[in-house]
C-alpha atoms as a PDB file:
ATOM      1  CA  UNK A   1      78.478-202.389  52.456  1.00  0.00           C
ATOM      2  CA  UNK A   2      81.392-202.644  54.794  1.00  0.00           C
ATOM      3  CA  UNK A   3      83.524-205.270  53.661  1.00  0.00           C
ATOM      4  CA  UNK A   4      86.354-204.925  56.376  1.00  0.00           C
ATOM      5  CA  UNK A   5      86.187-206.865  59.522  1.00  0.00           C
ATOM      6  CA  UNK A   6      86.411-205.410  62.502  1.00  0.00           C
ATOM      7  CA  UNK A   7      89.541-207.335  63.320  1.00  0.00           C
ATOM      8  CA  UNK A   8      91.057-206.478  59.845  1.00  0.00           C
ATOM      9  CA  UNK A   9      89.927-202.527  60.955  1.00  0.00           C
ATOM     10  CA  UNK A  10      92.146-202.330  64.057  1.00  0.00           C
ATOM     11  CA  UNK A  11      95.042-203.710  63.205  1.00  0.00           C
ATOM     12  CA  UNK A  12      95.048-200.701  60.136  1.00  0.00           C
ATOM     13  CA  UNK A  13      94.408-198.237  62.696  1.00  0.00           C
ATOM     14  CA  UNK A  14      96.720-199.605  65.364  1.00  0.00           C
ATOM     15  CA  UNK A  15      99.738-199.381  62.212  1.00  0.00           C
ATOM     16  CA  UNK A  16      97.858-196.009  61.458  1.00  0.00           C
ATOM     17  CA  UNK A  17      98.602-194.621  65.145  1.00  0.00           C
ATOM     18  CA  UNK A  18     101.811-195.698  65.398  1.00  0.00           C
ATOM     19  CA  UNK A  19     102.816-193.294  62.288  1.00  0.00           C
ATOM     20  CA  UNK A  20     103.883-189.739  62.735  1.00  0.00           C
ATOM     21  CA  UNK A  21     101.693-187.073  60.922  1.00  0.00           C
ATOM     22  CA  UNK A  22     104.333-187.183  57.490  1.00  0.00           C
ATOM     23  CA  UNK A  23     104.025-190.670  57.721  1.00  0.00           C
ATOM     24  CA  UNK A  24     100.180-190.498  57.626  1.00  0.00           C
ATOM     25  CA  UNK A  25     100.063-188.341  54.749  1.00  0.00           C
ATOM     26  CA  UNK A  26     102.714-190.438  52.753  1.00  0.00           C
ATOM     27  CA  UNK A  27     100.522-193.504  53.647  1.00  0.00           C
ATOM     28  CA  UNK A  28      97.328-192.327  53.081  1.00  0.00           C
ATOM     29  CA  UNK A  29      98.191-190.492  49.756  1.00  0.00           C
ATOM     30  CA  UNK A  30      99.509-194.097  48.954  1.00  0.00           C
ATOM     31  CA  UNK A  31      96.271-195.956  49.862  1.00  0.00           C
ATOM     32  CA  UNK A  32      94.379-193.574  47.533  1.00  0.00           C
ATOM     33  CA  UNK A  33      96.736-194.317  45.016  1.00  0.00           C
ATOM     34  CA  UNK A  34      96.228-197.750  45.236  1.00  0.00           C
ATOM     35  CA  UNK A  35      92.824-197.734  45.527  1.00  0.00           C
ATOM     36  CA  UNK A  36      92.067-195.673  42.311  1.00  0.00           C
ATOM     37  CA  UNK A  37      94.933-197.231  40.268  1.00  0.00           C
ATOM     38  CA  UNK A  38      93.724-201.035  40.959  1.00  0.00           C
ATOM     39  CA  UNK A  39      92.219-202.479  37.617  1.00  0.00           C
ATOM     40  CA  UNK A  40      91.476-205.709  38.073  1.00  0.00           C
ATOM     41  CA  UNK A  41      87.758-205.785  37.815  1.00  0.00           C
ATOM     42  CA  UNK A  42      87.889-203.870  34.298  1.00  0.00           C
ATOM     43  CA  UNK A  43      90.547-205.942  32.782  1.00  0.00           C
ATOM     44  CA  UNK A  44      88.661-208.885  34.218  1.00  0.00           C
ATOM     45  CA  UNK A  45      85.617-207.907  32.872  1.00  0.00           C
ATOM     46  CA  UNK A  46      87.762-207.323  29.357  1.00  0.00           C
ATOM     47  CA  UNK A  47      89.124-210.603  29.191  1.00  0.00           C
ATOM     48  CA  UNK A  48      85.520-212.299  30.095  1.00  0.00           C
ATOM     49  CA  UNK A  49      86.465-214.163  33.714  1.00  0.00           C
ATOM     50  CA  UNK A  50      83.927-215.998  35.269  1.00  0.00           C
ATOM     51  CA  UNK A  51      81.364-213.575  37.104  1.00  0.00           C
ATOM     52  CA  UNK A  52      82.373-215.058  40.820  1.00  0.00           C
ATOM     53  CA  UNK A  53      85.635-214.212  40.497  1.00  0.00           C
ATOM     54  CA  UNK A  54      85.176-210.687  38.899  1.00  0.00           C
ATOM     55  CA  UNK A  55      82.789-210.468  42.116  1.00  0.00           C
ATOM     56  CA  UNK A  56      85.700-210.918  44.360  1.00  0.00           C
ATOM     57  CA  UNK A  57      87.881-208.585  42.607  1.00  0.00           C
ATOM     58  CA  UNK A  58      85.241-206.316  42.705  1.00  0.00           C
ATOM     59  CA  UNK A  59      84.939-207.095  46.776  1.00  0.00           C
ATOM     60  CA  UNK A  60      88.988-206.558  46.859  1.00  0.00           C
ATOM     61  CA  UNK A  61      88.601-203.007  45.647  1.00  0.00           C
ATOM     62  CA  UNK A  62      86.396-202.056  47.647  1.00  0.00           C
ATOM     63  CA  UNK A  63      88.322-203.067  50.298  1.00  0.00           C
ATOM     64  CA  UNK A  64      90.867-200.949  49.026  1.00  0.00           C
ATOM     65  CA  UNK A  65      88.798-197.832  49.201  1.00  0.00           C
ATOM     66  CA  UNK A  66      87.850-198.420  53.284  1.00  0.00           C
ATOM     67  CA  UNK A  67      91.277-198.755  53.515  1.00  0.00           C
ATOM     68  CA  UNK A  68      92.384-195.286  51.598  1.00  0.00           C
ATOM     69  CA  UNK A  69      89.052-193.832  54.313  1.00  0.00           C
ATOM     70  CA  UNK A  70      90.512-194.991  57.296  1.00  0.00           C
ATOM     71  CA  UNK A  71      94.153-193.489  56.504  1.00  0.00           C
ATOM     72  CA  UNK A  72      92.256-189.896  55.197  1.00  0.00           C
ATOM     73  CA  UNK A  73      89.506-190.404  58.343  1.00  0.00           C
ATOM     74  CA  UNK A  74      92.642-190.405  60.837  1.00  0.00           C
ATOM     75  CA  UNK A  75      94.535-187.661  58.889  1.00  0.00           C
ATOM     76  CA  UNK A  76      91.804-185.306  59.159  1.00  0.00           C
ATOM     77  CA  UNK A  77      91.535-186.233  62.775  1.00  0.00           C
ATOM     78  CA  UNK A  78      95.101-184.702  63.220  1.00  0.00           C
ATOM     79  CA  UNK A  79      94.638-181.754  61.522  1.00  0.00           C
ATOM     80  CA  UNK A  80      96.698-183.087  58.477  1.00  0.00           C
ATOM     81  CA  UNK A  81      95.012-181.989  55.238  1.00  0.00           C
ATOM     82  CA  UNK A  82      95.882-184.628  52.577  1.00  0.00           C
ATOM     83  CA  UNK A  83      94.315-182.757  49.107  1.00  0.00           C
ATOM     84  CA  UNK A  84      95.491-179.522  50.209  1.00  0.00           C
ATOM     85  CA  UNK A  85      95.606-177.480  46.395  1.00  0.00           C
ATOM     86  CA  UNK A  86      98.684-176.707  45.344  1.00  0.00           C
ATOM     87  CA  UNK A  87      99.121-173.345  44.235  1.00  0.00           C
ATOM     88  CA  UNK A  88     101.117-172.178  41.079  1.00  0.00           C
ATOM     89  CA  UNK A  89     104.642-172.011  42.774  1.00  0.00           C
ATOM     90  CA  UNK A  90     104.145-176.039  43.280  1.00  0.00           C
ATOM     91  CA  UNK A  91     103.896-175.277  47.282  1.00  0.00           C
ATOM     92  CA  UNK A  92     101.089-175.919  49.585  1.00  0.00           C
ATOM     93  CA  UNK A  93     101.598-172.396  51.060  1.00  0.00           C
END
């Protein structure tokens, strides 16, 4: 379930578009990072909050995630490949 608005949507892809491609990785590696490092809803759940408000947390990361999609969506659209393996010299070559 999509919880982005359409409205909320553009405006991240018109700041998306106006980034250069090193910019769009930096970003988008960011978003991801965001995305998987939020733990609200765990420590939430942890420290027994009341279930409407763990739902919004809940709603917030997953908000998050269509966020860190849109950014990786876009970069792939350019070509740029985000989770490229790095090999043992620490290079993307």
């Amino acid at each position: 379930v999509a919880l982005m608005t359409k409205k909320q949507k553009q405006a991240i892809l018109e700041k998306i578009a106006c980034l250069n491609d090193e910019q769009l990785e930096k970003e988008a590696i960011r978003a991801f990072q965001e995305s998987l490092n939020y733990t609200g809803v765990d420590k939430m759940i942890a420290f027994g909050y009341d279930k409407r408000d763990i739902r919004e947390a809940e709603k917030y990361e997953r908000y998050l995630e269509e966020v860190a999609t849109l950014y990786e969506h876009v970069a792939n659209k350019r070509g740029i490949k985000i989770w490229e393996e790095v090999n043992e010299n620490g290079t993307n070559d």
